[in-house]
PDB file of N, CA and C in Angstrom:
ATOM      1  N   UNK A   1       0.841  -1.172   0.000  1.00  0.00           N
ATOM      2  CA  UNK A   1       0.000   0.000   0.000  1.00  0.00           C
ATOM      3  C   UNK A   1       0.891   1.241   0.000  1.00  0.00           C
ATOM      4  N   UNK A   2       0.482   2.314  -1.072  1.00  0.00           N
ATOM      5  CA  UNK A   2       1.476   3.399  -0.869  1.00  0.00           C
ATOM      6  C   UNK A   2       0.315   4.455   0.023  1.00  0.00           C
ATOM      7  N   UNK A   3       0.589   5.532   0.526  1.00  0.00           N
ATOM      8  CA  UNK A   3       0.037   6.432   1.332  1.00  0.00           C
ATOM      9  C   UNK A   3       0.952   7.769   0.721  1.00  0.00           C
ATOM     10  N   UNK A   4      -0.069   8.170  -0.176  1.00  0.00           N
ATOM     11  CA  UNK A   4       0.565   9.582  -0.987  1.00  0.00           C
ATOM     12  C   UNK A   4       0.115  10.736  -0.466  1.00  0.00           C
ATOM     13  N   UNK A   5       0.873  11.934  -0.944  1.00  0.00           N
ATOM     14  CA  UNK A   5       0.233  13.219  -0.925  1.00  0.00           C
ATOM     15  C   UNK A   5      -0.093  13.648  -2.387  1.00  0.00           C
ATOM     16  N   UNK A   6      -1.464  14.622  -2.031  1.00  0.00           N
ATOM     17  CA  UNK A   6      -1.847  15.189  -3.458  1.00  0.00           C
ATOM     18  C   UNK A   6      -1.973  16.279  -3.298  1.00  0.00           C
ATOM     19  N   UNK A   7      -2.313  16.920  -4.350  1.00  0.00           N
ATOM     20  CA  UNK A   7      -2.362  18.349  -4.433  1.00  0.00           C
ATOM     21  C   UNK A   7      -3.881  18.253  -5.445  1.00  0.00           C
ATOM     22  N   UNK A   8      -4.909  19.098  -4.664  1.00  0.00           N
ATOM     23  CA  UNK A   8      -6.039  19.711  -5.218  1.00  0.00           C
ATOM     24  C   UNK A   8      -6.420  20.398  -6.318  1.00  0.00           C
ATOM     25  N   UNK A   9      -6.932  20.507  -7.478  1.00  0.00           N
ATOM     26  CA  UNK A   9      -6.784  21.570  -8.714  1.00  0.00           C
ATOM     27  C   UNK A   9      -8.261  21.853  -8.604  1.00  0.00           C
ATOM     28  N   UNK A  10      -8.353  23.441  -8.873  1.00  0.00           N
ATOM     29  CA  UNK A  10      -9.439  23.545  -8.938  1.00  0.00           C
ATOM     30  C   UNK A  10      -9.899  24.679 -10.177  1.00  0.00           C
ATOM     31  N   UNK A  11     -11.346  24.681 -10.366  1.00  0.00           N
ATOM     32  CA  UNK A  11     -11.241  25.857 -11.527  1.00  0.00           C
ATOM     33  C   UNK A  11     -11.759  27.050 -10.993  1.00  0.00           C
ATOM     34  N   UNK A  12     -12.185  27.716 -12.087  1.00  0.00           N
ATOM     35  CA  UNK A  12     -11.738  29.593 -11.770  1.00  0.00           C
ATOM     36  C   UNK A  12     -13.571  29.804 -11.263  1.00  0.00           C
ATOM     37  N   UNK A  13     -14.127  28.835 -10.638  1.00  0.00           N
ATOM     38  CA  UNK A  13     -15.278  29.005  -9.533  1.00  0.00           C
ATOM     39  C   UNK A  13     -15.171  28.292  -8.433  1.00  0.00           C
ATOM     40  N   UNK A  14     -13.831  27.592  -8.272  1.00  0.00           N
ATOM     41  CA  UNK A  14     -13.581  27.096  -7.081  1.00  0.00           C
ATOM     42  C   UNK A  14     -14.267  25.843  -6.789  1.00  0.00           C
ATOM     43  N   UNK A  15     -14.052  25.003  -7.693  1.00  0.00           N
ATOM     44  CA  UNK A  15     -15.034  23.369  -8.010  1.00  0.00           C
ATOM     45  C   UNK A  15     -14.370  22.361  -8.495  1.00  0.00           C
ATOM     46  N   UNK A  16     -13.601  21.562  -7.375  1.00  0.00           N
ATOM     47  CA  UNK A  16     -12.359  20.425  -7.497  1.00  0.00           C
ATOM     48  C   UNK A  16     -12.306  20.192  -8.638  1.00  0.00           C
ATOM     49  N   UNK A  17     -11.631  19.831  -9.921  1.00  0.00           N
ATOM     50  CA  UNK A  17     -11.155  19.658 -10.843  1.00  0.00           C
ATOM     51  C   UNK A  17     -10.757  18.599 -11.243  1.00  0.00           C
ATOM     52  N   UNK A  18      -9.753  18.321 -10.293  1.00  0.00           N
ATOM     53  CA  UNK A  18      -8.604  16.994 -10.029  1.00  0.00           C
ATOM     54  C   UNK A  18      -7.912  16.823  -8.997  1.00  0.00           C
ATOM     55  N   UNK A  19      -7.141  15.991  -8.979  1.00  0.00           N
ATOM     56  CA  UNK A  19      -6.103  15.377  -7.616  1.00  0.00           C
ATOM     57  C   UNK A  19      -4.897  14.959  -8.578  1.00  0.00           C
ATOM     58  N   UNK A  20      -3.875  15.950  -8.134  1.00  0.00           N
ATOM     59  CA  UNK A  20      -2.601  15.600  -8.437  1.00  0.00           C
ATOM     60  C   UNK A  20      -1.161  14.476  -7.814  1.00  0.00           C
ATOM     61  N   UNK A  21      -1.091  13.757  -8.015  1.00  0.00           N
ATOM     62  CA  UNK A  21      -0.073  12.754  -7.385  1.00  0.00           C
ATOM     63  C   UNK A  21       1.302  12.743  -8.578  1.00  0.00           C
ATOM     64  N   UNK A  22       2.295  12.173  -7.712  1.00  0.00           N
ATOM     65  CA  UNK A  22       3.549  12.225  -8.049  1.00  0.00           C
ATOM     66  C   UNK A  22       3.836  10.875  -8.065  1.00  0.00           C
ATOM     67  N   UNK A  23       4.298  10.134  -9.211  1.00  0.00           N
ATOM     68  CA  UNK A  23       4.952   8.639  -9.453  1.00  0.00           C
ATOM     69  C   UNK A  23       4.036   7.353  -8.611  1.00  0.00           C
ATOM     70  N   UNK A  24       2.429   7.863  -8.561  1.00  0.00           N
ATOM     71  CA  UNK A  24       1.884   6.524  -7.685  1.00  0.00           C
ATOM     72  C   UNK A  24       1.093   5.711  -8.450  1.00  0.00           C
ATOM     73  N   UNK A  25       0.286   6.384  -9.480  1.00  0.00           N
ATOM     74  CA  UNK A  25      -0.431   5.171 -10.327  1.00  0.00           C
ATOM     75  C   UNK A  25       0.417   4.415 -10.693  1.00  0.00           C
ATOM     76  N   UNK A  26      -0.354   2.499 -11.101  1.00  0.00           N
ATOM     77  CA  UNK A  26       0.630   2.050 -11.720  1.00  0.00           C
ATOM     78  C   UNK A  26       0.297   1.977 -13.075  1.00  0.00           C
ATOM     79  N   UNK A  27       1.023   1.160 -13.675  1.00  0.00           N
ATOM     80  CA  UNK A  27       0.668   0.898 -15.246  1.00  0.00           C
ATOM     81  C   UNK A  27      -0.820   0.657 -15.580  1.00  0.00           C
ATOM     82  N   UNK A  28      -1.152  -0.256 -15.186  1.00  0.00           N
ATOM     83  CA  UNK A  28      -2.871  -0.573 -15.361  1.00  0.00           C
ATOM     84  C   UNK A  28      -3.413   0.033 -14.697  1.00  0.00           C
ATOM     85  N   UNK A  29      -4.173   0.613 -15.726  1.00  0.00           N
ATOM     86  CA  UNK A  29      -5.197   1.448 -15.047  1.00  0.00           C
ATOM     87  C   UNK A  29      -6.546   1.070 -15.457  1.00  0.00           C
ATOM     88  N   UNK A  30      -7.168   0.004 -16.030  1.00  0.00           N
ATOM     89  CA  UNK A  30      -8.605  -0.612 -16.609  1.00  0.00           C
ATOM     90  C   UNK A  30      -9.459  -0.371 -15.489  1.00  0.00           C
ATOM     91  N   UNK A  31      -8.686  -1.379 -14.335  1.00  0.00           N
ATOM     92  CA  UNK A  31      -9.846  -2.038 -13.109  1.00  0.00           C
ATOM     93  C   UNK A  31      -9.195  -0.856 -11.720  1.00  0.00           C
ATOM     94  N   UNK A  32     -10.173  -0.750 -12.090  1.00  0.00           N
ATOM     95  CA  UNK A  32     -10.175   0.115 -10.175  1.00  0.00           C
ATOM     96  C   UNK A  32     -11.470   0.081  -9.524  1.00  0.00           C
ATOM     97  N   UNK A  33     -11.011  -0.023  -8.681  1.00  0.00           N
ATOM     98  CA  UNK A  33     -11.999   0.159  -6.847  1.00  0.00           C
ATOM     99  C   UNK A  33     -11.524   1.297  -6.749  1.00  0.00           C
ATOM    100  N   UNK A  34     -12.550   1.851  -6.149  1.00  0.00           N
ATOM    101  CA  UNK A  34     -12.236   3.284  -4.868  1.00  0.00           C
ATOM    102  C   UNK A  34     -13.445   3.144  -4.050  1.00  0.00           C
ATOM    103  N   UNK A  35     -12.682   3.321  -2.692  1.00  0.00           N
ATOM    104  CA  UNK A  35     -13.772   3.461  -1.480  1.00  0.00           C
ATOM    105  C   UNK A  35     -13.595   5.167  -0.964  1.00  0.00           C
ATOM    106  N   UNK A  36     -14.325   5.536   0.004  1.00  0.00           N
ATOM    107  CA  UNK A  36     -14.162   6.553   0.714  1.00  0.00           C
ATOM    108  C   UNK A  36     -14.487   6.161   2.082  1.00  0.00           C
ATOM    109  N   UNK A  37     -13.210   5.696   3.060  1.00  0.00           N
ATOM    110  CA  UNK A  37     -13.040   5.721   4.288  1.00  0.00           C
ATOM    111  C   UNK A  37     -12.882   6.444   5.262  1.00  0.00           C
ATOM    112  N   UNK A  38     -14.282   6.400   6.238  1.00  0.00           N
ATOM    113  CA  UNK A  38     -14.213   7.428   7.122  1.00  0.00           C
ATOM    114  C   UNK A  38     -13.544   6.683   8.287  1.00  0.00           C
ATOM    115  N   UNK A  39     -12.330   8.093   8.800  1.00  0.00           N
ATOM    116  CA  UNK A  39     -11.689   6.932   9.905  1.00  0.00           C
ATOM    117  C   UNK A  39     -11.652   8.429  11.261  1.00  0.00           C
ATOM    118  N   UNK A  40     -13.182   8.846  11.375  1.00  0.00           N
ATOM    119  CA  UNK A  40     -12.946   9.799  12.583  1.00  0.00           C
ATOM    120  C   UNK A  40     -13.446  10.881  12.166  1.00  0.00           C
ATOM    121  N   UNK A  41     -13.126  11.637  13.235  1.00  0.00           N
ATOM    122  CA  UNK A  41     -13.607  12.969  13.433  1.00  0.00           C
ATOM    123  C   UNK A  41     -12.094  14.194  14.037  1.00  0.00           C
ATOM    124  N   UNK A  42     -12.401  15.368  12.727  1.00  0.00           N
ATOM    125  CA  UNK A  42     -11.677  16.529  13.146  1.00  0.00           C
ATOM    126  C   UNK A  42     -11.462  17.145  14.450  1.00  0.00           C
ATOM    127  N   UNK A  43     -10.863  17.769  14.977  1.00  0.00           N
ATOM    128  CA  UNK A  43     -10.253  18.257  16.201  1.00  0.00           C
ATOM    129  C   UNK A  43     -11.589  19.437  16.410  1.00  0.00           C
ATOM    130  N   UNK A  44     -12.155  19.620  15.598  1.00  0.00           N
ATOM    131  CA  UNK A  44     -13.659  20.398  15.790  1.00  0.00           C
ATOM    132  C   UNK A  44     -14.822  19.542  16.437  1.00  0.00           C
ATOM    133  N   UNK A  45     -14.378  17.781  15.925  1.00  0.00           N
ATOM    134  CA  UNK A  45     -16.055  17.314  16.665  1.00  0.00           C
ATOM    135  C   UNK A  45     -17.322  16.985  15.284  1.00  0.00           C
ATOM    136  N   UNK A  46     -16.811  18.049  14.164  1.00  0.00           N
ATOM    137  CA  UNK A  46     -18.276  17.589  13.147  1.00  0.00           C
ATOM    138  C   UNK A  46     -17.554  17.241  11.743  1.00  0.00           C
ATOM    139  N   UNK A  47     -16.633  17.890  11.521  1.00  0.00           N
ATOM    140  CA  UNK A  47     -15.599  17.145   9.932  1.00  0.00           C
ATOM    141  C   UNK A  47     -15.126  15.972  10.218  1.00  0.00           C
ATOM    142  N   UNK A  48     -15.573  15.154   9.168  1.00  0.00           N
ATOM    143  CA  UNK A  48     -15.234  13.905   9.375  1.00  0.00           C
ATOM    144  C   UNK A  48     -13.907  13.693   8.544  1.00  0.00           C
ATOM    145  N   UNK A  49     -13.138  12.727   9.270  1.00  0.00           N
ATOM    146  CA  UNK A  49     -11.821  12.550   7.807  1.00  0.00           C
ATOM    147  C   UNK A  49     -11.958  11.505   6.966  1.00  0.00           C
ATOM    148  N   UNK A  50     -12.038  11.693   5.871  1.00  0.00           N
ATOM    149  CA  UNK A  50     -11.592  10.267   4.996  1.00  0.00           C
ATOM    150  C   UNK A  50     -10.665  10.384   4.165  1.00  0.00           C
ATOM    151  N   UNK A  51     -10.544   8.734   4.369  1.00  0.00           N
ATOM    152  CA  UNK A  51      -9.320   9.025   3.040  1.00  0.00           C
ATOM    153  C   UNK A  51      -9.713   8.083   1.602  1.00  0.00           C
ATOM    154  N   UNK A  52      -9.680   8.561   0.715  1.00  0.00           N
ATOM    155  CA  UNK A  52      -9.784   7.900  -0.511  1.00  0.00           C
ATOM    156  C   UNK A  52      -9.122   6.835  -0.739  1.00  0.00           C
ATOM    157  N   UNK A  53      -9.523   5.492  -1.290  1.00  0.00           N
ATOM    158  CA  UNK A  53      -8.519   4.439  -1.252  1.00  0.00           C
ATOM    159  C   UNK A  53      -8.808   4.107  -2.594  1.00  0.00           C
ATOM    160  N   UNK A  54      -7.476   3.204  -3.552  1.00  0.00           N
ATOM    161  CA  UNK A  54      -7.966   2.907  -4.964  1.00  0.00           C
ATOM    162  C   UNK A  54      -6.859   1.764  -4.806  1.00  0.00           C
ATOM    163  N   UNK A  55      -8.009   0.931  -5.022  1.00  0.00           N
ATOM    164  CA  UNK A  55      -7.720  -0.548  -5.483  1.00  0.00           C
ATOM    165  C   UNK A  55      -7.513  -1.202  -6.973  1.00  0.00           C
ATOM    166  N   UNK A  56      -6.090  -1.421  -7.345  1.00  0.00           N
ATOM    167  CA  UNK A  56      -5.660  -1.811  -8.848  1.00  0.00           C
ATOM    168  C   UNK A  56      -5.570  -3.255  -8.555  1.00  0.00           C
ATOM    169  N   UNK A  57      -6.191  -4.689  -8.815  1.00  0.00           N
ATOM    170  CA  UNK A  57      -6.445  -5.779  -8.030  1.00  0.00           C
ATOM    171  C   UNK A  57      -5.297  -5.916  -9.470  1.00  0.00           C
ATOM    172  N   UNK A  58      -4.740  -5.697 -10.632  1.00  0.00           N
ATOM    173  CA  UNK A  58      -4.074  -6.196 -11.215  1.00  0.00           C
ATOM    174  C   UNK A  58      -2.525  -5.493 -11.376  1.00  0.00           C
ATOM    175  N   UNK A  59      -2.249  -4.416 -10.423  1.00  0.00           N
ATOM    176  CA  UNK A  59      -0.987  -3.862  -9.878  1.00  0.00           C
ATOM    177  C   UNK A  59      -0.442  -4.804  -9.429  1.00  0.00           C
ATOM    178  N   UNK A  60       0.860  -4.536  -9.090  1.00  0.00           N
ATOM    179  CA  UNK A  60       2.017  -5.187  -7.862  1.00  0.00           C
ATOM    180  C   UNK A  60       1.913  -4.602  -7.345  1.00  0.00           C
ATOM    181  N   UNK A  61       2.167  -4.657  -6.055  1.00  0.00           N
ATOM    182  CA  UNK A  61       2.375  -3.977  -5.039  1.00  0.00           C
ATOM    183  C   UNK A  61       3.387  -3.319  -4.604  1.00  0.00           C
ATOM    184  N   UNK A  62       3.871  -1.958  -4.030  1.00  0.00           N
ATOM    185  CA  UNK A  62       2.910  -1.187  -3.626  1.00  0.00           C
ATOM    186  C   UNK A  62       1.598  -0.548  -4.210  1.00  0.00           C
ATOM    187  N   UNK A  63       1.579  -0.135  -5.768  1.00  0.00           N
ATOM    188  CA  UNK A  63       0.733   0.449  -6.212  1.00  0.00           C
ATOM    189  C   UNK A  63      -0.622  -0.791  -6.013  1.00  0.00           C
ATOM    190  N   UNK A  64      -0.753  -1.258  -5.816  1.00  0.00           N
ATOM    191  CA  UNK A  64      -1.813  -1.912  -6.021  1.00  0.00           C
ATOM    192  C   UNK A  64      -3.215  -1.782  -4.965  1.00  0.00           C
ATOM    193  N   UNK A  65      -2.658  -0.647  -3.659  1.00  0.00           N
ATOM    194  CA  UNK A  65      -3.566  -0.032  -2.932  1.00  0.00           C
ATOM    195  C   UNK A  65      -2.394   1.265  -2.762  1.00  0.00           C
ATOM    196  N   UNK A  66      -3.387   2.337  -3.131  1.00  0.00           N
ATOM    197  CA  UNK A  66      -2.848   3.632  -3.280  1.00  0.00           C
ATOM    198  C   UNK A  66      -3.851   4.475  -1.816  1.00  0.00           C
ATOM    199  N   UNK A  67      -3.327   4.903  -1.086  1.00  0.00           N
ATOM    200  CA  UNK A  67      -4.790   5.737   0.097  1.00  0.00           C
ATOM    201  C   UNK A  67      -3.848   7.339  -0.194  1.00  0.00           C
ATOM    202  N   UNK A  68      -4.919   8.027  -0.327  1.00  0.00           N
ATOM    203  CA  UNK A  68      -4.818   9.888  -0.318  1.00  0.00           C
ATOM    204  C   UNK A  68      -5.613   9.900   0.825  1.00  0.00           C
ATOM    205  N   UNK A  69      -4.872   9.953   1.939  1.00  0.00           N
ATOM    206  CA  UNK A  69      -5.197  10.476   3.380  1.00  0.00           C
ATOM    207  C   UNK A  69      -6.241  12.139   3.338  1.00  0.00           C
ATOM    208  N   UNK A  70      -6.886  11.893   4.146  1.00  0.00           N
ATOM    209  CA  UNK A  70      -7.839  13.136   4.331  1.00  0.00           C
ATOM    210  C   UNK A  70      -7.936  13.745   3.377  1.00  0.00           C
ATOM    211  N   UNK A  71      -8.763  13.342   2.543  1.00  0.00           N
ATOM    212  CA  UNK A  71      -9.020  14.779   1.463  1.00  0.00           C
ATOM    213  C   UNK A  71     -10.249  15.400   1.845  1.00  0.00           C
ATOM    214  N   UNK A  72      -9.975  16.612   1.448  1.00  0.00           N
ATOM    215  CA  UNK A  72     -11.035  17.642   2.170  1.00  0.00           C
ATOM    216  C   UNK A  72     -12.490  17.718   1.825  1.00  0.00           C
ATOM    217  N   UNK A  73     -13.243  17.803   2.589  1.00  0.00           N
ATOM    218  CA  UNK A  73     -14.637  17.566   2.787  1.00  0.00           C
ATOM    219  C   UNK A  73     -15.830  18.002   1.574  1.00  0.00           C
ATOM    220  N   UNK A  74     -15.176  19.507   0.629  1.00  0.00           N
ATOM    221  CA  UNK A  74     -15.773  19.784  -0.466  1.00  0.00           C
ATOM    222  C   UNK A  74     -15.331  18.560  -1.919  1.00  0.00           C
ATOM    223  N   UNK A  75     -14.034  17.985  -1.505  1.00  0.00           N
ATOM    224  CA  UNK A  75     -13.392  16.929  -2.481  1.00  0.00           C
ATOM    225  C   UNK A  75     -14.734  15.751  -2.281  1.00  0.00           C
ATOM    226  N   UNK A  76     -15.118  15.288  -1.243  1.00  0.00           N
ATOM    227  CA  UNK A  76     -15.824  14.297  -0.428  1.00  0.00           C
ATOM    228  C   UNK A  76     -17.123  14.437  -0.994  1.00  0.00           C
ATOM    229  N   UNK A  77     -17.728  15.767  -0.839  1.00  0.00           N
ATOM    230  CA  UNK A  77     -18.663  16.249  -1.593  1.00  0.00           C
ATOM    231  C   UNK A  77     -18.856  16.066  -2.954  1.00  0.00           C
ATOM    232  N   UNK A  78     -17.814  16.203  -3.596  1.00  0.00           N
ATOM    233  CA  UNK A  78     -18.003  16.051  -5.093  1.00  0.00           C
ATOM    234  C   UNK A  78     -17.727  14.742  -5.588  1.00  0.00           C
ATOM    235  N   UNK A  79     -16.938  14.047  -5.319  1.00  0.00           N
ATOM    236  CA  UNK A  79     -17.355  12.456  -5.616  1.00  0.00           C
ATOM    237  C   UNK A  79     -19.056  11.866  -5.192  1.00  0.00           C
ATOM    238  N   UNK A  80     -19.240  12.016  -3.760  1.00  0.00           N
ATOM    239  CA  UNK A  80     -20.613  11.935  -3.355  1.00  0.00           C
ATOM    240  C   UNK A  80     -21.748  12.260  -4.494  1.00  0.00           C
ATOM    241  N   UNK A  81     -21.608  13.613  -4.756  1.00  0.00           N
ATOM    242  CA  UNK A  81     -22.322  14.160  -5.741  1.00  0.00           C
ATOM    243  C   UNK A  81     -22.691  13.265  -7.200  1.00  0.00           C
ATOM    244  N   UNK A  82     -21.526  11.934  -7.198  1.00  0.00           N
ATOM    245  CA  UNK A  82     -21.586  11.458  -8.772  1.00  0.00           C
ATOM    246  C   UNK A  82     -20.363  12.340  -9.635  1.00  0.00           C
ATOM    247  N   UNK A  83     -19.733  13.285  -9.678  1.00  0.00           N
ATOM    248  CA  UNK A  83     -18.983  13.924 -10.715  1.00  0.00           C
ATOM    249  C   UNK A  83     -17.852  13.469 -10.868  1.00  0.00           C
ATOM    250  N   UNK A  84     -17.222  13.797 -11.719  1.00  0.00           N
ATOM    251  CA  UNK A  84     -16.293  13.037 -11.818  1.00  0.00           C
ATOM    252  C   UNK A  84     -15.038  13.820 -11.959  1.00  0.00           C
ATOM    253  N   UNK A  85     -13.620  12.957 -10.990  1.00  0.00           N
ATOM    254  CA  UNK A  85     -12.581  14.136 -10.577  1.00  0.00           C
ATOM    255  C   UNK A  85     -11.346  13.404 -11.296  1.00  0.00           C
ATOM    256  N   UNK A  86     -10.951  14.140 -12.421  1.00  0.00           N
ATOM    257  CA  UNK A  86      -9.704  13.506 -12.786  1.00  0.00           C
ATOM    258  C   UNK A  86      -8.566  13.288 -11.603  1.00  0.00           C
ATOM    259  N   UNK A  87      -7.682  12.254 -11.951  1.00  0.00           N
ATOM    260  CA  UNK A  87      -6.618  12.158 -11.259  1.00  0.00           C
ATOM    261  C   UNK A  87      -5.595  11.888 -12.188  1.00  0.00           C
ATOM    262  N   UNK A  88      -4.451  12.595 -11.870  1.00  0.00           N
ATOM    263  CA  UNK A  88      -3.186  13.271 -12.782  1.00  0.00           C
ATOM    264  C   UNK A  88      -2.364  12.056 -11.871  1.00  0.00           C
ATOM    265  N   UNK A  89      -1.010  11.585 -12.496  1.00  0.00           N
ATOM    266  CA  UNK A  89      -0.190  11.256 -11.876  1.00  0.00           C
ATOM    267  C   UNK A  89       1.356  12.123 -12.831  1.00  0.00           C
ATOM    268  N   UNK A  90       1.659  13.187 -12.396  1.00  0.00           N
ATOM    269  CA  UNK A  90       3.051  13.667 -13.005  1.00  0.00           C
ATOM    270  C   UNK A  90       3.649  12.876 -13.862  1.00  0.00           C
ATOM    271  N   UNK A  91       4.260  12.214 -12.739  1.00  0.00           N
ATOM    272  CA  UNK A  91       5.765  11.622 -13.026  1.00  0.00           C
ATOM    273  C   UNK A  91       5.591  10.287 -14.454  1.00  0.00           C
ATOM    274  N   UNK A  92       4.070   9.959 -15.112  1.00  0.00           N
ATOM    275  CA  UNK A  92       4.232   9.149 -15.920  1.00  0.00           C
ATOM    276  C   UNK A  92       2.912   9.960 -16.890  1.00  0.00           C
ATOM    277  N   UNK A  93       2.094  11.015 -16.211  1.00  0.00           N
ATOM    278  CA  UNK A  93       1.558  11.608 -17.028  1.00  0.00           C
ATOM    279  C   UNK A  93       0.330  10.800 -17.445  1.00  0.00           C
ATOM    280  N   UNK A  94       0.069   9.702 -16.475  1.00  0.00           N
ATOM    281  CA  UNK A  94      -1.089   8.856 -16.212  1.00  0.00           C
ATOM    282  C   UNK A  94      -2.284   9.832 -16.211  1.00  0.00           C
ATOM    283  N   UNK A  95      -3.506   9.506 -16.708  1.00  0.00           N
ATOM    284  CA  UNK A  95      -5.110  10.404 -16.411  1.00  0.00           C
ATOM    285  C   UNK A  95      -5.980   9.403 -15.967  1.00  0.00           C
ATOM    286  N   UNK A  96      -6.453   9.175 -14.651  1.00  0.00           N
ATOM    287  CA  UNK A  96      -7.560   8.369 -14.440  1.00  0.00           C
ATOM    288  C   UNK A  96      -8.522   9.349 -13.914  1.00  0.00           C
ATOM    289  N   UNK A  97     -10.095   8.966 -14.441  1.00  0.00           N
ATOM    290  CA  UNK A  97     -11.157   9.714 -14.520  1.00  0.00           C
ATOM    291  C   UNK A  97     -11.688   8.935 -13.135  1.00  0.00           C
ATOM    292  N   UNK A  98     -11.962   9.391 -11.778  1.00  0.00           N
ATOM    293  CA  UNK A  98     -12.999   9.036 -11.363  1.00  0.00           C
ATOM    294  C   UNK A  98     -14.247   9.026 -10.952  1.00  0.00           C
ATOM    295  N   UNK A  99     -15.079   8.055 -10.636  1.00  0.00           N
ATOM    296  CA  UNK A  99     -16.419   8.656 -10.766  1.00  0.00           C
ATOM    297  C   UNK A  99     -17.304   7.693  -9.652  1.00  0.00           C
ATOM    298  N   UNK A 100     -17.904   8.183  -8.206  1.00  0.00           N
ATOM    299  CA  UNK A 100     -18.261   7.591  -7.589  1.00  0.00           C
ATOM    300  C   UNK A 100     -19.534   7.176  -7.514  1.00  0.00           C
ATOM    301  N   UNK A 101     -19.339   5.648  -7.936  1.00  0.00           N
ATOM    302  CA  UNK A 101     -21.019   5.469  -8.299  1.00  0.00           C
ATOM    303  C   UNK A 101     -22.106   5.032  -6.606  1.00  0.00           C
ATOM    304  N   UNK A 102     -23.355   4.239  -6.795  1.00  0.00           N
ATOM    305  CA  UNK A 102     -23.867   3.814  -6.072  1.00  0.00           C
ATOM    306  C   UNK A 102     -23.537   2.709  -5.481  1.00  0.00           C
ATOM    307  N   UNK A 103     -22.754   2.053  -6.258  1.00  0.00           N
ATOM    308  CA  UNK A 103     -22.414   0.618  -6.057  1.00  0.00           C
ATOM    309  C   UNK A 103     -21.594   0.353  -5.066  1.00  0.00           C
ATOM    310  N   UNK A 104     -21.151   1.646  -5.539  1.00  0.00           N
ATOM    311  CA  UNK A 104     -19.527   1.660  -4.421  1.00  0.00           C
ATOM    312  C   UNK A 104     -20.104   1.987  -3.028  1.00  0.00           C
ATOM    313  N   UNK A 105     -19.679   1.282  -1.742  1.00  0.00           N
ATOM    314  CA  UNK A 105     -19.490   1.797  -0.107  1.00  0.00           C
ATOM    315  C   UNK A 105     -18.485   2.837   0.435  1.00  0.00           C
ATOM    316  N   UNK A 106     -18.965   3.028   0.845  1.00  0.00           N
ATOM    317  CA  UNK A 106     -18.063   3.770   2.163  1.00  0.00           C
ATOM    318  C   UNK A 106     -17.600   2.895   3.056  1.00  0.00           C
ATOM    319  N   UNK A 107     -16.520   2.772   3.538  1.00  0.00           N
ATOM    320  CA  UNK A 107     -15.614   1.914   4.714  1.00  0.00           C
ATOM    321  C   UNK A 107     -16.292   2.726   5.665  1.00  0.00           C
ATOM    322  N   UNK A 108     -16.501   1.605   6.496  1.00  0.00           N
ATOM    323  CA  UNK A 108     -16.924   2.015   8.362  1.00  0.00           C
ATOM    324  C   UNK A 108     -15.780   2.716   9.016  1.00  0.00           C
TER     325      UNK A 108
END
């Protein structure tokens, strides 16, 4: 499992865009899982944290579970919503589109 940092893109009304990562997708990119795991509550009491997880069941590992720790709650929102948030990977110039359907759970 890798545990990355990303960087947020957004456009010129302020409406997530994408998620930028550095050298973590792997080659295959067909089959993916993504969950949104809530693991708690903010130092406020009502923001919850999750972290995005994406499952490549035909990666090696490490890439083959990628987690973007806490992404922020309007990010959370817009997957929820159904829309769909590109994800950039730099370093190979990878584009995966994601898009959170019904099918998919939320981790407890």
């Amino acid at each position: 499992m890798l545990i990355a940092s990303y960087l947020l893109g957004f456009d010129n009304k302020d409406t997530v865009k994408h998620l930028a990562v550095d050298n973590v997708l792997p080659e295959q990119l067909q089959h993916v899982d993504m969950r949104l795991c809530s693991r708690g509550h903010g130092a406020d009491g009502s923001s919850a944290i999750v972290d995005l997880v994406l499952l490549f069941p035909e990666a090696c590992a490490p890439n083959n579970i990628v987690c973007l720790p806490a992404i922020p709650s309007n990010t959370v929102r817009h997957l929820l919503a159904g829309k769909a948030l590109q994800l950039i990977d730099f370093a190979h110039g990878r584009k995966l589109s994601l898009v959170y359907t019904i099918e998919q759970q939320r981790c407890a």
